[in-house]
N, C-alpha and C. Protein backbone atom coordinates (compact mmCIF):
# COMPACT_ATOMS: atom_id res chain seq x y z
N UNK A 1 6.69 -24.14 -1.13
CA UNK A 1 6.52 -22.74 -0.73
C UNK A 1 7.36 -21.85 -1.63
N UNK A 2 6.74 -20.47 -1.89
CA UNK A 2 7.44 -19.95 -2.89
C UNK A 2 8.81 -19.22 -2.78
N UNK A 3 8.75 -18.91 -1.25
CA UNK A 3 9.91 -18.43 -0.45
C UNK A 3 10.06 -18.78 0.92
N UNK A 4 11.03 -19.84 0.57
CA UNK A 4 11.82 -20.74 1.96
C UNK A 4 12.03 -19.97 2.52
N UNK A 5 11.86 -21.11 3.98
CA UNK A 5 12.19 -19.92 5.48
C UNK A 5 13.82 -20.29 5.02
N UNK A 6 14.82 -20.86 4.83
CA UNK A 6 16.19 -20.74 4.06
C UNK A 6 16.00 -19.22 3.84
N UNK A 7 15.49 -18.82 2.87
CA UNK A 7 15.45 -17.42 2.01
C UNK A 7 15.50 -16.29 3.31
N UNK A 8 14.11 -16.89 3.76
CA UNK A 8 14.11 -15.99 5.33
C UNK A 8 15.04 -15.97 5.84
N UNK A 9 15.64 -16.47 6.26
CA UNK A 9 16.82 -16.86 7.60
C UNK A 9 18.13 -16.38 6.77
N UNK A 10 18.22 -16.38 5.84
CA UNK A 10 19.64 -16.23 5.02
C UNK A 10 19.88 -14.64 4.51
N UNK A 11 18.69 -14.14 3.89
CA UNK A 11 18.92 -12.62 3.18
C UNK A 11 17.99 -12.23 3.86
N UNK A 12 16.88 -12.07 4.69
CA UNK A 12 16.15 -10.77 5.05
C UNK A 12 16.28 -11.40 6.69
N UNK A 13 16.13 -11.82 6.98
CA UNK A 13 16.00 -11.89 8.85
C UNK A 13 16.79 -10.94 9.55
N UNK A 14 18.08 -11.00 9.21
CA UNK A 14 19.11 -10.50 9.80
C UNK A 14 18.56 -9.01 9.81
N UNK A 15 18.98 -8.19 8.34
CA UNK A 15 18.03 -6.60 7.96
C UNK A 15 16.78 -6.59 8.00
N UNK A 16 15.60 -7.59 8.36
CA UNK A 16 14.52 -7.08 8.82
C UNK A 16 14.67 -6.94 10.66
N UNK A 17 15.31 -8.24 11.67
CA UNK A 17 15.14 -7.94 13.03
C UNK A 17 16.21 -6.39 13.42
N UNK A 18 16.70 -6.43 12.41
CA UNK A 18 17.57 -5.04 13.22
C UNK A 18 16.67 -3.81 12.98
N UNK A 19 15.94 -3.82 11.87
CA UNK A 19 15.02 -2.64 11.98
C UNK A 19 13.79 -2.54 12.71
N UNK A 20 13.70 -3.73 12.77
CA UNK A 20 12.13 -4.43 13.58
C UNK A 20 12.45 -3.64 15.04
N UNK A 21 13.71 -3.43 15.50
CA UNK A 21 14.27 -3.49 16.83
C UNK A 21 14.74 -1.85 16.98
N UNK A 22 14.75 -1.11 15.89
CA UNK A 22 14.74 0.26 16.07
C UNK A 22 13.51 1.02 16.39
N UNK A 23 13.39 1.43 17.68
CA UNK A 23 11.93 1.74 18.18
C UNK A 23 12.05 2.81 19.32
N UNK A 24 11.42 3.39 19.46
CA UNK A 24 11.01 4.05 21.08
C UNK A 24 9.52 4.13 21.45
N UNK A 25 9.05 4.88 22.30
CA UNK A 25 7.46 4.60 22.98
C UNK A 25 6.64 5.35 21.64
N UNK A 26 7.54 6.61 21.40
CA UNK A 26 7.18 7.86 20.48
C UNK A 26 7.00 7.09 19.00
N UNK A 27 7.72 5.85 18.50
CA UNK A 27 7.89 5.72 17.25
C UNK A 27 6.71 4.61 17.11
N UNK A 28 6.80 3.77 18.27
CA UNK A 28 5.63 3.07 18.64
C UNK A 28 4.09 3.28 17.95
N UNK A 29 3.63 4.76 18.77
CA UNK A 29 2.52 5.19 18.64
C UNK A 29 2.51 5.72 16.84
N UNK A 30 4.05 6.44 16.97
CA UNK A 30 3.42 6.92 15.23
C UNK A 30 3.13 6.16 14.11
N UNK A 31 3.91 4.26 14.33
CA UNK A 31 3.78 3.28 13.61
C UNK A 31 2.30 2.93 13.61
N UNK A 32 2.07 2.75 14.84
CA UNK A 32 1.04 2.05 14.88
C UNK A 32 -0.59 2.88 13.89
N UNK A 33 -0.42 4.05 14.39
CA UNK A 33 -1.14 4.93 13.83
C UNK A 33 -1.05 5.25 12.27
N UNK A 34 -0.12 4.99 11.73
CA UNK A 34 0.48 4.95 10.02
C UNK A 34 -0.30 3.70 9.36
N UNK A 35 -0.07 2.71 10.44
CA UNK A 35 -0.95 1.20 9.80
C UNK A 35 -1.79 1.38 9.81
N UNK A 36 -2.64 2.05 10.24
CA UNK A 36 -4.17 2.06 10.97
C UNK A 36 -4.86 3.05 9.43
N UNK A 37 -5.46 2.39 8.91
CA UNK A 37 -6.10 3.32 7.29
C UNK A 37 -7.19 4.18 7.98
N UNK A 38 -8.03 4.31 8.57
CA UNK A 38 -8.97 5.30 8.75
C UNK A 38 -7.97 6.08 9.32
N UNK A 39 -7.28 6.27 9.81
CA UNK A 39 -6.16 7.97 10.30
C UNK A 39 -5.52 8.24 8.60
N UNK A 40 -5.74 7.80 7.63
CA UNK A 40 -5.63 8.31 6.75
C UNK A 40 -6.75 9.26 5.85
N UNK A 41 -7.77 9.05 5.88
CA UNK A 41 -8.95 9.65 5.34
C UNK A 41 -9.64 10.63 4.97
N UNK A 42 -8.94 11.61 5.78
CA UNK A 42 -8.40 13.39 5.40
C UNK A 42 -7.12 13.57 4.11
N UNK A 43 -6.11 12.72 4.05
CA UNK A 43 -5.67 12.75 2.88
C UNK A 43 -6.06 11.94 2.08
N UNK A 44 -7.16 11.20 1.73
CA UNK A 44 -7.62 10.57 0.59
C UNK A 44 -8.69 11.34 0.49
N UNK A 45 -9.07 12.50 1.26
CA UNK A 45 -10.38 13.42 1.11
C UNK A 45 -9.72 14.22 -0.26
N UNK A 46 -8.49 14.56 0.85
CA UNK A 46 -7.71 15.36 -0.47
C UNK A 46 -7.39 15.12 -1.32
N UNK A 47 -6.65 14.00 -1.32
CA UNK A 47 -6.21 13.58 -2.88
C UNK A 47 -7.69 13.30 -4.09
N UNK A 48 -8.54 13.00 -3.66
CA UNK A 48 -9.85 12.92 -4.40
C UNK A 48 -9.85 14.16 -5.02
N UNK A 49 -10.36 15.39 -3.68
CA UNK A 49 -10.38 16.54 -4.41
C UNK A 49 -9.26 16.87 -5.09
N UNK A 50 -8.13 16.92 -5.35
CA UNK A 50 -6.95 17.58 -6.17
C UNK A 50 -7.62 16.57 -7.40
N UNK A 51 -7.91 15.60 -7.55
CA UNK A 51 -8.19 14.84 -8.72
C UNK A 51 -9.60 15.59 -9.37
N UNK A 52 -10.38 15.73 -8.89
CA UNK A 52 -11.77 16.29 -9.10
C UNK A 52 -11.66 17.86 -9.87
N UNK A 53 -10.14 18.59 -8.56
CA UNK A 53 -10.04 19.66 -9.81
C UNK A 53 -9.90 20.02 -11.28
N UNK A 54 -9.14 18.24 -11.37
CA UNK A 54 -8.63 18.08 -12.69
C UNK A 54 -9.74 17.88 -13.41
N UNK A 55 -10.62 17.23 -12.89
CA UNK A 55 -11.40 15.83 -13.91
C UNK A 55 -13.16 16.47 -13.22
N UNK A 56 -13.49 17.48 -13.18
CA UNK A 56 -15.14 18.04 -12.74
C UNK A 56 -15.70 17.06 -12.75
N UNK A 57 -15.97 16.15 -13.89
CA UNK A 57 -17.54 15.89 -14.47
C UNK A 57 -16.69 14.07 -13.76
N UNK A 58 -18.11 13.77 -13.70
CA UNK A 58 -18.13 12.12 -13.33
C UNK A 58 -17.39 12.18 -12.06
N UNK A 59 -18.05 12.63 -11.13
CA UNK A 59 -16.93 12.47 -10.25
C UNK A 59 -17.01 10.66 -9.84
N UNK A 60 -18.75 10.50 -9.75
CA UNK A 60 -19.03 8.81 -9.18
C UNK A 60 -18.06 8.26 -9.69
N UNK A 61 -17.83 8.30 -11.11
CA UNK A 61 -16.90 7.12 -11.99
C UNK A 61 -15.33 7.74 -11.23
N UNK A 62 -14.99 8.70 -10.49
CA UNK A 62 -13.68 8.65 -10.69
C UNK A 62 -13.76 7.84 -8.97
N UNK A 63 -15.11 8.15 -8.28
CA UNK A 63 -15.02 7.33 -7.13
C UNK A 63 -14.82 6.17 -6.93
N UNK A 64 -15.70 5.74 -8.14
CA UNK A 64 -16.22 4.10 -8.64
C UNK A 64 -14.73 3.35 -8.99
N UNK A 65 -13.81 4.14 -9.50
CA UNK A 65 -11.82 3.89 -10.42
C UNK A 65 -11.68 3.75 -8.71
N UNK A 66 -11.36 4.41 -8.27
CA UNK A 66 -10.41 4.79 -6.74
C UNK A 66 -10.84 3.33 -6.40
N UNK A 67 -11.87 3.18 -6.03
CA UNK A 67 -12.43 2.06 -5.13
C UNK A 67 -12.52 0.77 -5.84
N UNK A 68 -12.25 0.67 -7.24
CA UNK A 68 -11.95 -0.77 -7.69
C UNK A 68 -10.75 -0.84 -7.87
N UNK A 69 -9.65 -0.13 -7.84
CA UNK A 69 -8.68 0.16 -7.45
C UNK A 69 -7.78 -0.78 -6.09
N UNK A 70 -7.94 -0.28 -5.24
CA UNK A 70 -8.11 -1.02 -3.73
C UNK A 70 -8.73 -2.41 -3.63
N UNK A 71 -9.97 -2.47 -4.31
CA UNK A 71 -10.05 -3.70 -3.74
C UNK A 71 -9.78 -5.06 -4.77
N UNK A 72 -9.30 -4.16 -6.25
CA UNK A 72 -8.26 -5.31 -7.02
C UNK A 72 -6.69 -5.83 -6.34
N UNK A 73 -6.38 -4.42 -5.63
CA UNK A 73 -5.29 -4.61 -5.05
C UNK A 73 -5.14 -5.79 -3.87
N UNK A 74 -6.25 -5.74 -2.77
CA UNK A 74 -6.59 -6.25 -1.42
C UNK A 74 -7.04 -7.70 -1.75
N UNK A 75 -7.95 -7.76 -2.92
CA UNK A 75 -7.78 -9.21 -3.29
C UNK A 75 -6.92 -9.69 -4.13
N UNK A 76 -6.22 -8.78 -4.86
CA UNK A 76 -5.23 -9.77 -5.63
C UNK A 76 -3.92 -10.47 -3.78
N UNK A 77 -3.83 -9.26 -2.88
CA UNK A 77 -3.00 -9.43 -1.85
C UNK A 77 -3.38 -10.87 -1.29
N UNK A 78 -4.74 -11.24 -0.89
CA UNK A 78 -5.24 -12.15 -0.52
C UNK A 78 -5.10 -13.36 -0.55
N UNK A 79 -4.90 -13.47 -2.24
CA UNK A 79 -5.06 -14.65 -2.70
C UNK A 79 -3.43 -15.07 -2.92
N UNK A 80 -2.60 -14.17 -2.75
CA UNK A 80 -1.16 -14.48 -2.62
C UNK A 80 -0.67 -15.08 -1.10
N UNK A 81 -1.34 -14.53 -0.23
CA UNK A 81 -1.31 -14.68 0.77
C UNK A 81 -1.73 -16.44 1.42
N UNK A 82 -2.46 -16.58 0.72
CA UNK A 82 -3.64 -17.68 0.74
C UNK A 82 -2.84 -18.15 -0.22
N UNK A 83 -2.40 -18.47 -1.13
CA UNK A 83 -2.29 -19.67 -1.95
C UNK A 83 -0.29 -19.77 -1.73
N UNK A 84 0.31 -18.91 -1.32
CA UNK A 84 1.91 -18.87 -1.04
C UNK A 84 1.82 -19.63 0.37
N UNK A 85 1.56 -19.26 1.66
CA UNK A 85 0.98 -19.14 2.29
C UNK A 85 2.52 -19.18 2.93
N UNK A 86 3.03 -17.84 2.86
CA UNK A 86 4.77 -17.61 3.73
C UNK A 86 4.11 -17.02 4.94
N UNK A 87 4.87 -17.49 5.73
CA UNK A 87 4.48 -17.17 7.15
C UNK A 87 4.93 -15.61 7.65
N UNK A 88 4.01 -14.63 8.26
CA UNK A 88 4.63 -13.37 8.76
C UNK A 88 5.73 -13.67 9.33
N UNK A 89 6.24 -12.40 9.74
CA UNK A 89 7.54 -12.79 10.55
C UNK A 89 6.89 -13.04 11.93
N UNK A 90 6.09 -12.58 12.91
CA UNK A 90 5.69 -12.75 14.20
C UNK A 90 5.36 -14.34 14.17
N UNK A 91 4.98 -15.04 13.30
CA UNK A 91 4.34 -16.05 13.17
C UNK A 91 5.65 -17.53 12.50
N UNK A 92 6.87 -16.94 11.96
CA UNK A 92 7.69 -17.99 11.68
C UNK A 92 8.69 -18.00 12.60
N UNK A 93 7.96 -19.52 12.47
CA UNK A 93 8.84 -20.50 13.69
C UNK A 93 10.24 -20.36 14.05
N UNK A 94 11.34 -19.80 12.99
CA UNK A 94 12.49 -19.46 12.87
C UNK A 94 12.78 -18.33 14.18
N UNK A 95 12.45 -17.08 13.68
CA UNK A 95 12.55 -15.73 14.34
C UNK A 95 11.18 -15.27 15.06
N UNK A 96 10.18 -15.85 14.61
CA UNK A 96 9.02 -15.15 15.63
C UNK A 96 9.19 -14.62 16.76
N UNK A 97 10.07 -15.96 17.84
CA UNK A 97 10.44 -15.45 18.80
C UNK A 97 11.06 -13.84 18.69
N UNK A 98 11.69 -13.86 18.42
CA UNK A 98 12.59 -12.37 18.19
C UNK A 98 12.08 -11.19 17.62
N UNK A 99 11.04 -11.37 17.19
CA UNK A 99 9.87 -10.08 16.85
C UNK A 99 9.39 -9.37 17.75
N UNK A 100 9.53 -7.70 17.48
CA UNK A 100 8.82 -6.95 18.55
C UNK A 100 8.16 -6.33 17.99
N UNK A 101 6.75 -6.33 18.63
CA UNK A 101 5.67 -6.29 18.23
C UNK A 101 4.94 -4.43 18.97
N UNK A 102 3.72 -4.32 18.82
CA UNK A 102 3.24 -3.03 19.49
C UNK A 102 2.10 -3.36 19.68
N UNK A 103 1.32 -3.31 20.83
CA UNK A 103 -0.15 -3.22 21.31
C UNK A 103 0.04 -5.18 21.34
N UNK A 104 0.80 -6.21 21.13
CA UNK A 104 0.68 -7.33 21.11
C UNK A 104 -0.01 -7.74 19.57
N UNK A 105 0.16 -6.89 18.83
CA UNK A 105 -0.51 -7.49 17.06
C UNK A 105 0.35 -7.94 16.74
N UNK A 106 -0.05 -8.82 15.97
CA UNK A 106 0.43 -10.01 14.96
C UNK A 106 0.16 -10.27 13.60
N UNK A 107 -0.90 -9.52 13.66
CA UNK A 107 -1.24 -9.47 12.07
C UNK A 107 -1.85 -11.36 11.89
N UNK A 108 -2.38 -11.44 10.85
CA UNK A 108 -2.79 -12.63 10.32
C UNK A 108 -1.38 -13.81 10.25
N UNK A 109 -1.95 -15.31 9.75
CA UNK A 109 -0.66 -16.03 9.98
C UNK A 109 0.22 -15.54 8.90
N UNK A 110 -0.42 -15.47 7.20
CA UNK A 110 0.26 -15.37 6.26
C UNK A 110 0.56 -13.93 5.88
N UNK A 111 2.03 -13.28 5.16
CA UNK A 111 1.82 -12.34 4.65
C UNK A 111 2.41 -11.38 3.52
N UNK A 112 2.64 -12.68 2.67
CA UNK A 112 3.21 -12.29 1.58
C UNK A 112 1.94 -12.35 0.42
N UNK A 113 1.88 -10.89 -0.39
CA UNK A 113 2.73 -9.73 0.32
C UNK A 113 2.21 -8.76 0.69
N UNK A 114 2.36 -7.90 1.48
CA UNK A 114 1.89 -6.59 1.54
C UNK A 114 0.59 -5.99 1.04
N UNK A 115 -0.32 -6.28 1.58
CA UNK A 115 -1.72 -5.46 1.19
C UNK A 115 -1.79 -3.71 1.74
N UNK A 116 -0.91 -3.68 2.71
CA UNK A 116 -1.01 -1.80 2.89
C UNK A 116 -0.21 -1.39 2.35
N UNK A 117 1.05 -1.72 1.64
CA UNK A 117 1.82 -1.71 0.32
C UNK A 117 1.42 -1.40 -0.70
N UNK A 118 0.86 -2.57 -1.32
CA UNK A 118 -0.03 -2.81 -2.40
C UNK A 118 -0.80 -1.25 -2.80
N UNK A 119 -1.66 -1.18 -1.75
CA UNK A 119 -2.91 -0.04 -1.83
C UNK A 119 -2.60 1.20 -1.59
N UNK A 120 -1.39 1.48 -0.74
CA UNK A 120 -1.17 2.96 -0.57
C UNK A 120 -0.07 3.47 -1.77
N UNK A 121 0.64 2.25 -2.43
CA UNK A 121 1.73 2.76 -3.42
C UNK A 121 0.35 2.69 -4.43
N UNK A 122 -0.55 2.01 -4.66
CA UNK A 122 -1.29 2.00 -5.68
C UNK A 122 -2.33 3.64 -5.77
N UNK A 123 -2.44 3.97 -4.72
CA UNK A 123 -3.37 5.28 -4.27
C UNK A 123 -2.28 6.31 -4.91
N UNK A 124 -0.81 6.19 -4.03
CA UNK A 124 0.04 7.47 -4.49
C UNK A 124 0.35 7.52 -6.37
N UNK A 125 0.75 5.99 -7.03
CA UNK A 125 0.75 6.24 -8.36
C UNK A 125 -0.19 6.81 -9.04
N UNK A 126 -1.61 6.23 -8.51
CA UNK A 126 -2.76 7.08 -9.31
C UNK A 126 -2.66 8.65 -9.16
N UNK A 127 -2.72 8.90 -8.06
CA UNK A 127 -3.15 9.87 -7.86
C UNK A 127 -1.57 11.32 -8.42
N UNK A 128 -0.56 10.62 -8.56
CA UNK A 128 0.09 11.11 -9.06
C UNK A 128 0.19 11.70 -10.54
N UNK A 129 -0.16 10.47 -11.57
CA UNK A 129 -0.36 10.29 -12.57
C UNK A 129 -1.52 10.93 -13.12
N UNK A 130 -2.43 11.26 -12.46
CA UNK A 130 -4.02 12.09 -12.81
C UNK A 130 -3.16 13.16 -12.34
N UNK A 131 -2.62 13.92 -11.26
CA UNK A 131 -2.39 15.18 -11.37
C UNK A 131 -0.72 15.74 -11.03
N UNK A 132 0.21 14.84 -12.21
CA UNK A 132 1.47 14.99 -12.26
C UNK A 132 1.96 16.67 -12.21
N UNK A 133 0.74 17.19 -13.20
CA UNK A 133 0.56 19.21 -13.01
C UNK A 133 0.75 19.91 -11.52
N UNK A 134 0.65 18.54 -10.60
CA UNK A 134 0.15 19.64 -9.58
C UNK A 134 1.30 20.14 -8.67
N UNK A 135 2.79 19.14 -9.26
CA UNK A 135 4.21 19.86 -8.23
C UNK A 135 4.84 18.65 -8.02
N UNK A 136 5.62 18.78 -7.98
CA UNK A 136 6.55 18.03 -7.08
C UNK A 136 6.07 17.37 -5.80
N UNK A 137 5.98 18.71 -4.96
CA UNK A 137 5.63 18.50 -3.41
C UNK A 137 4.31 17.65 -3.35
N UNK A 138 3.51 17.82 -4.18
CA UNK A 138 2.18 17.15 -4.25
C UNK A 138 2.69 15.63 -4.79
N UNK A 139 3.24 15.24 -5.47
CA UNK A 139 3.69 13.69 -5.51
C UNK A 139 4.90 13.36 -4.23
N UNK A 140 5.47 14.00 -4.24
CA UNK A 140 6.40 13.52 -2.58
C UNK A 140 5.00 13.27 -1.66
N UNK A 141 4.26 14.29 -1.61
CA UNK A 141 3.66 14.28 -0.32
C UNK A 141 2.79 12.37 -0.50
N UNK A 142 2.16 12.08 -1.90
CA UNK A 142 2.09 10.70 -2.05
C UNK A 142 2.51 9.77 -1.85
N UNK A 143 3.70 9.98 -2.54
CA UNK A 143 5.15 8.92 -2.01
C UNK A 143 5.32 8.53 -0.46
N UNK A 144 5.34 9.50 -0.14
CA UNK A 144 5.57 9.55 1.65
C UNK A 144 5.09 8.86 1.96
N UNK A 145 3.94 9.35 1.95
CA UNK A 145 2.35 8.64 2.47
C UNK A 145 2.66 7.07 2.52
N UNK A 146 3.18 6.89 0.84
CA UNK A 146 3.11 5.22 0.75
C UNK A 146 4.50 4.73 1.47
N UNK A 147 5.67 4.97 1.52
CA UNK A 147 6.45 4.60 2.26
C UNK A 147 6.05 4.55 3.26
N UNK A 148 5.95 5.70 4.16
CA UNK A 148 5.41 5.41 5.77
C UNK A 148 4.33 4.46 6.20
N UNK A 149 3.57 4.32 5.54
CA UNK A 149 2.75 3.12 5.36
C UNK A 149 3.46 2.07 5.67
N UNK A 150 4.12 1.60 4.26
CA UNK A 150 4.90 0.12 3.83
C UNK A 150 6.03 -0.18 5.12
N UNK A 151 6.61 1.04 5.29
CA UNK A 151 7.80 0.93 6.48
C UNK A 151 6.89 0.61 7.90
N UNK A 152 6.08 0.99 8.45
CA UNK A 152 4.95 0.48 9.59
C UNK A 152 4.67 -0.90 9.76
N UNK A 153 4.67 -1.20 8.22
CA UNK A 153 4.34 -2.66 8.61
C UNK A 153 5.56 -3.63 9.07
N UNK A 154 6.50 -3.39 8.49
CA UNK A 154 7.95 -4.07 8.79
C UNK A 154 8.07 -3.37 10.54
N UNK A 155 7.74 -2.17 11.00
CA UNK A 155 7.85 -1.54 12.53
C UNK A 155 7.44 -2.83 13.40
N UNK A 156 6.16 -2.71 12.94
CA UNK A 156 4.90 -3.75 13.70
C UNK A 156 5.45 -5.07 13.56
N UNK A 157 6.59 -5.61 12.82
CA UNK A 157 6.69 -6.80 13.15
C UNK A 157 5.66 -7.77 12.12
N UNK A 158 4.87 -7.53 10.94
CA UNK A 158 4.17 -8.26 10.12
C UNK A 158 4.18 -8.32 8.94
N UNK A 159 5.53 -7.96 8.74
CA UNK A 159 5.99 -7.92 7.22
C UNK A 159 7.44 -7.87 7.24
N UNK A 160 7.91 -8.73 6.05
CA UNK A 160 9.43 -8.61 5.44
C UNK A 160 9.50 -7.83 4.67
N UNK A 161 10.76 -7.24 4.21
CA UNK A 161 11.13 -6.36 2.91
C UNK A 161 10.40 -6.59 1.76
N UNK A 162 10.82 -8.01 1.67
CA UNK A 162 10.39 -8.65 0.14
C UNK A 162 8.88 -8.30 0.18
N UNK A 163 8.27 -8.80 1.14
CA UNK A 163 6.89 -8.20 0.99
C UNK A 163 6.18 -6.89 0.99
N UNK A 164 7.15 -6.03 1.38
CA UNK A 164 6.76 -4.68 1.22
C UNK A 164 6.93 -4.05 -0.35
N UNK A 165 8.26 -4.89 -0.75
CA UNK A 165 8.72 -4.31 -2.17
C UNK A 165 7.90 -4.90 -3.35
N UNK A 166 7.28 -5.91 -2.79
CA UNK A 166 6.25 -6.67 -3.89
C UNK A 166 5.20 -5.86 -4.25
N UNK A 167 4.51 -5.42 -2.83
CA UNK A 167 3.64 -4.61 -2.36
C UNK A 167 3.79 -3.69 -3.59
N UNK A 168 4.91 -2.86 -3.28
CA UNK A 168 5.27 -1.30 -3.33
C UNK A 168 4.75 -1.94 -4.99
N UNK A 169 5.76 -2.65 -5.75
CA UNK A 169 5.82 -2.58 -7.32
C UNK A 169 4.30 -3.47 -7.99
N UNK A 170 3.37 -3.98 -7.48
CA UNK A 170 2.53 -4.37 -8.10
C UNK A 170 1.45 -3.23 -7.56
N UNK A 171 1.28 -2.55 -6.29
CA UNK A 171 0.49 -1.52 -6.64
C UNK A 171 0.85 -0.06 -7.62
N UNK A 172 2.14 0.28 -7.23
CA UNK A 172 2.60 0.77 -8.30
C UNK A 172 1.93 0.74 -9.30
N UNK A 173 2.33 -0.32 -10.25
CA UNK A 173 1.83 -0.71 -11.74
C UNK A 173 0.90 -0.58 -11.82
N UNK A 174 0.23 -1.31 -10.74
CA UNK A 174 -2.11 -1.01 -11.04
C UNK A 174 -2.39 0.25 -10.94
N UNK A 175 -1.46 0.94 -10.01
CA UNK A 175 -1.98 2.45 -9.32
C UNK A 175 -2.00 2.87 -11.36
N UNK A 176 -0.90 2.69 -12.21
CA UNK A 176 -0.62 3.52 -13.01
C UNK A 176 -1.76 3.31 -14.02
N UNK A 177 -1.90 1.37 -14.28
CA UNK A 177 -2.97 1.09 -15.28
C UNK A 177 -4.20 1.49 -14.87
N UNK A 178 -4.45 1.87 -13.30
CA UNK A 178 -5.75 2.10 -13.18
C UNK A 178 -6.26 4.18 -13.62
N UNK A 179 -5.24 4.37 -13.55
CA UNK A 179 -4.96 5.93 -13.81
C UNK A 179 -5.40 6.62 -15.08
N UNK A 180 -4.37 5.25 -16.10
CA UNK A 180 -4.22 5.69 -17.74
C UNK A 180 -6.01 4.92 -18.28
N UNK A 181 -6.73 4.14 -17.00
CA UNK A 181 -8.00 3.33 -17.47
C UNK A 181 -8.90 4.75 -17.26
N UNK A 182 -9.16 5.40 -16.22
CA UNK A 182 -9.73 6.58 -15.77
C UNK A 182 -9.56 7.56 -16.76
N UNK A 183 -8.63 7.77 -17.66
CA UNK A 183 -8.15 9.25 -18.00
C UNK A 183 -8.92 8.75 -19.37
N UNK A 184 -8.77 7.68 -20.29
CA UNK A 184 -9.85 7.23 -21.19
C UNK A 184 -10.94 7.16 -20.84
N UNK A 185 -11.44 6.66 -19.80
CA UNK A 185 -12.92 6.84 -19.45
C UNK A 185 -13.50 8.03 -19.39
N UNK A 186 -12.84 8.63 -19.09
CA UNK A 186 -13.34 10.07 -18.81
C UNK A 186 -13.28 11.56 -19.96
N UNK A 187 -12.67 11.02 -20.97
CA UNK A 187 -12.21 11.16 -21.99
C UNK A 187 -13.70 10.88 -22.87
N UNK A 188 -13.81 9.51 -22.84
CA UNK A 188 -14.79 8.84 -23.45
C UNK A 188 -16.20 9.21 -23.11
N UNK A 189 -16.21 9.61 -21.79
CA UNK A 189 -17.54 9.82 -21.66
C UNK A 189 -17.65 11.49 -21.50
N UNK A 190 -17.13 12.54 -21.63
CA UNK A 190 -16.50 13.47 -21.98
C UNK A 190 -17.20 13.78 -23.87
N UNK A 191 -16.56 12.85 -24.59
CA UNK A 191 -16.95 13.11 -25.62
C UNK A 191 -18.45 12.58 -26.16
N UNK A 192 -18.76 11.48 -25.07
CA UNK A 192 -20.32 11.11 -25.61
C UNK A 192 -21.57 12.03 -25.27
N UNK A 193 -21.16 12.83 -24.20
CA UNK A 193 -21.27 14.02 -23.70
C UNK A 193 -21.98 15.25 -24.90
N UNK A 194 -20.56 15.28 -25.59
CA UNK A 194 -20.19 16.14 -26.56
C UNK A 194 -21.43 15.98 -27.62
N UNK A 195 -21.31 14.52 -27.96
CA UNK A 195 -22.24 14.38 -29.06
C UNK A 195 -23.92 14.58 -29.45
N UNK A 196 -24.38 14.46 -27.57
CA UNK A 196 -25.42 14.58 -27.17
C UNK A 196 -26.27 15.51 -27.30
């Protein structure tokens, strides 16, 4: 296994059950609702459009980027998940017991690492990177997004640090290569455009 429950039990158990265990009814509902991706979908309405302002033409292809995007992310998550196969925290034998959970979810057995990680840091880099012009507040407001995300899942009890931070830095990176792949494409077809 690629990360012993040793690893578990020694450096993250301790700083994941104490945060696992910071909760009220109120923080409950807002976690649960942060995990939940369709309550996101009004800000990926938006972030599309702030991108669209930038980029008019092709919008399909910038739909077509977004959405291979995600699901390079969700299956690369998968197959980590599936071939590591580290046990969530609700689910290892160590601390499971000691997990508090919300609505009784558990998430799947395996879950390293982070697929709502992965995809929402990968959504905020893109979408940063296509419209870095647009402020500050407009990349915080991304960032956020992806933290509150990544932090939900550690709430809920179905993720460790390590797996959130894996998350965070390999969507990251795709969010960026998939960004700088879009801004040539569009570029490219932009100028074939031109020639026409």
């Amino acid at each position: 296994m690629f990360l012993s429950l040793e690893f578990i039990r020694d450096y993250e158990a301790g700083p994941f059950l104490f945060l696992n265990k910071q909760r009220s009814p109120i923080t409950d509902q807002i976690m649960w609702l942060a995990s939940n991706r369709f309550i996101w979908i009004p800000l990926y309405i938006f972030f599309l459009w702030m991108i669209y302002r930038k980029y008019p033409k092709n919008f399909w292809m910038m739909i077509l980027v977004c959405a291979l995007l995600i699901l390079v992310n969700d299956q690369l998550c998968n197959a980590f998940k599936h071939g590591i196969e580290r046990f969530r925290p609700t689910y290892d034998p160590v601390i499971g017991q000691y997990v508090m959970t919300v609505n009784g979810y558990r998430g799947g057995k395996y879950g390293f690492y982070s697929a709502h990680a992965a995809c929402s840091f990968a959504v905020a880099m893109f979408v940063s990177v296509l419209r870095k012009d647009a402020g500050t507040a407009f990349i915080l407001t991304a960032f956020l997004y992806a933290v509150l995300v990544s932090y939900s899942r550690l709430y809920l009890g179905v993720h460790y640090p390590s797996d959130l931070m894996v998350g965070a830095l390999i969507g990251t990176f795709s969010g960026w290569l998939f960004a700088e792949w879009y801004k040539r494409l569009y570029d490219y077809a932009g100028k074939r455009k031109g020639k026409q």
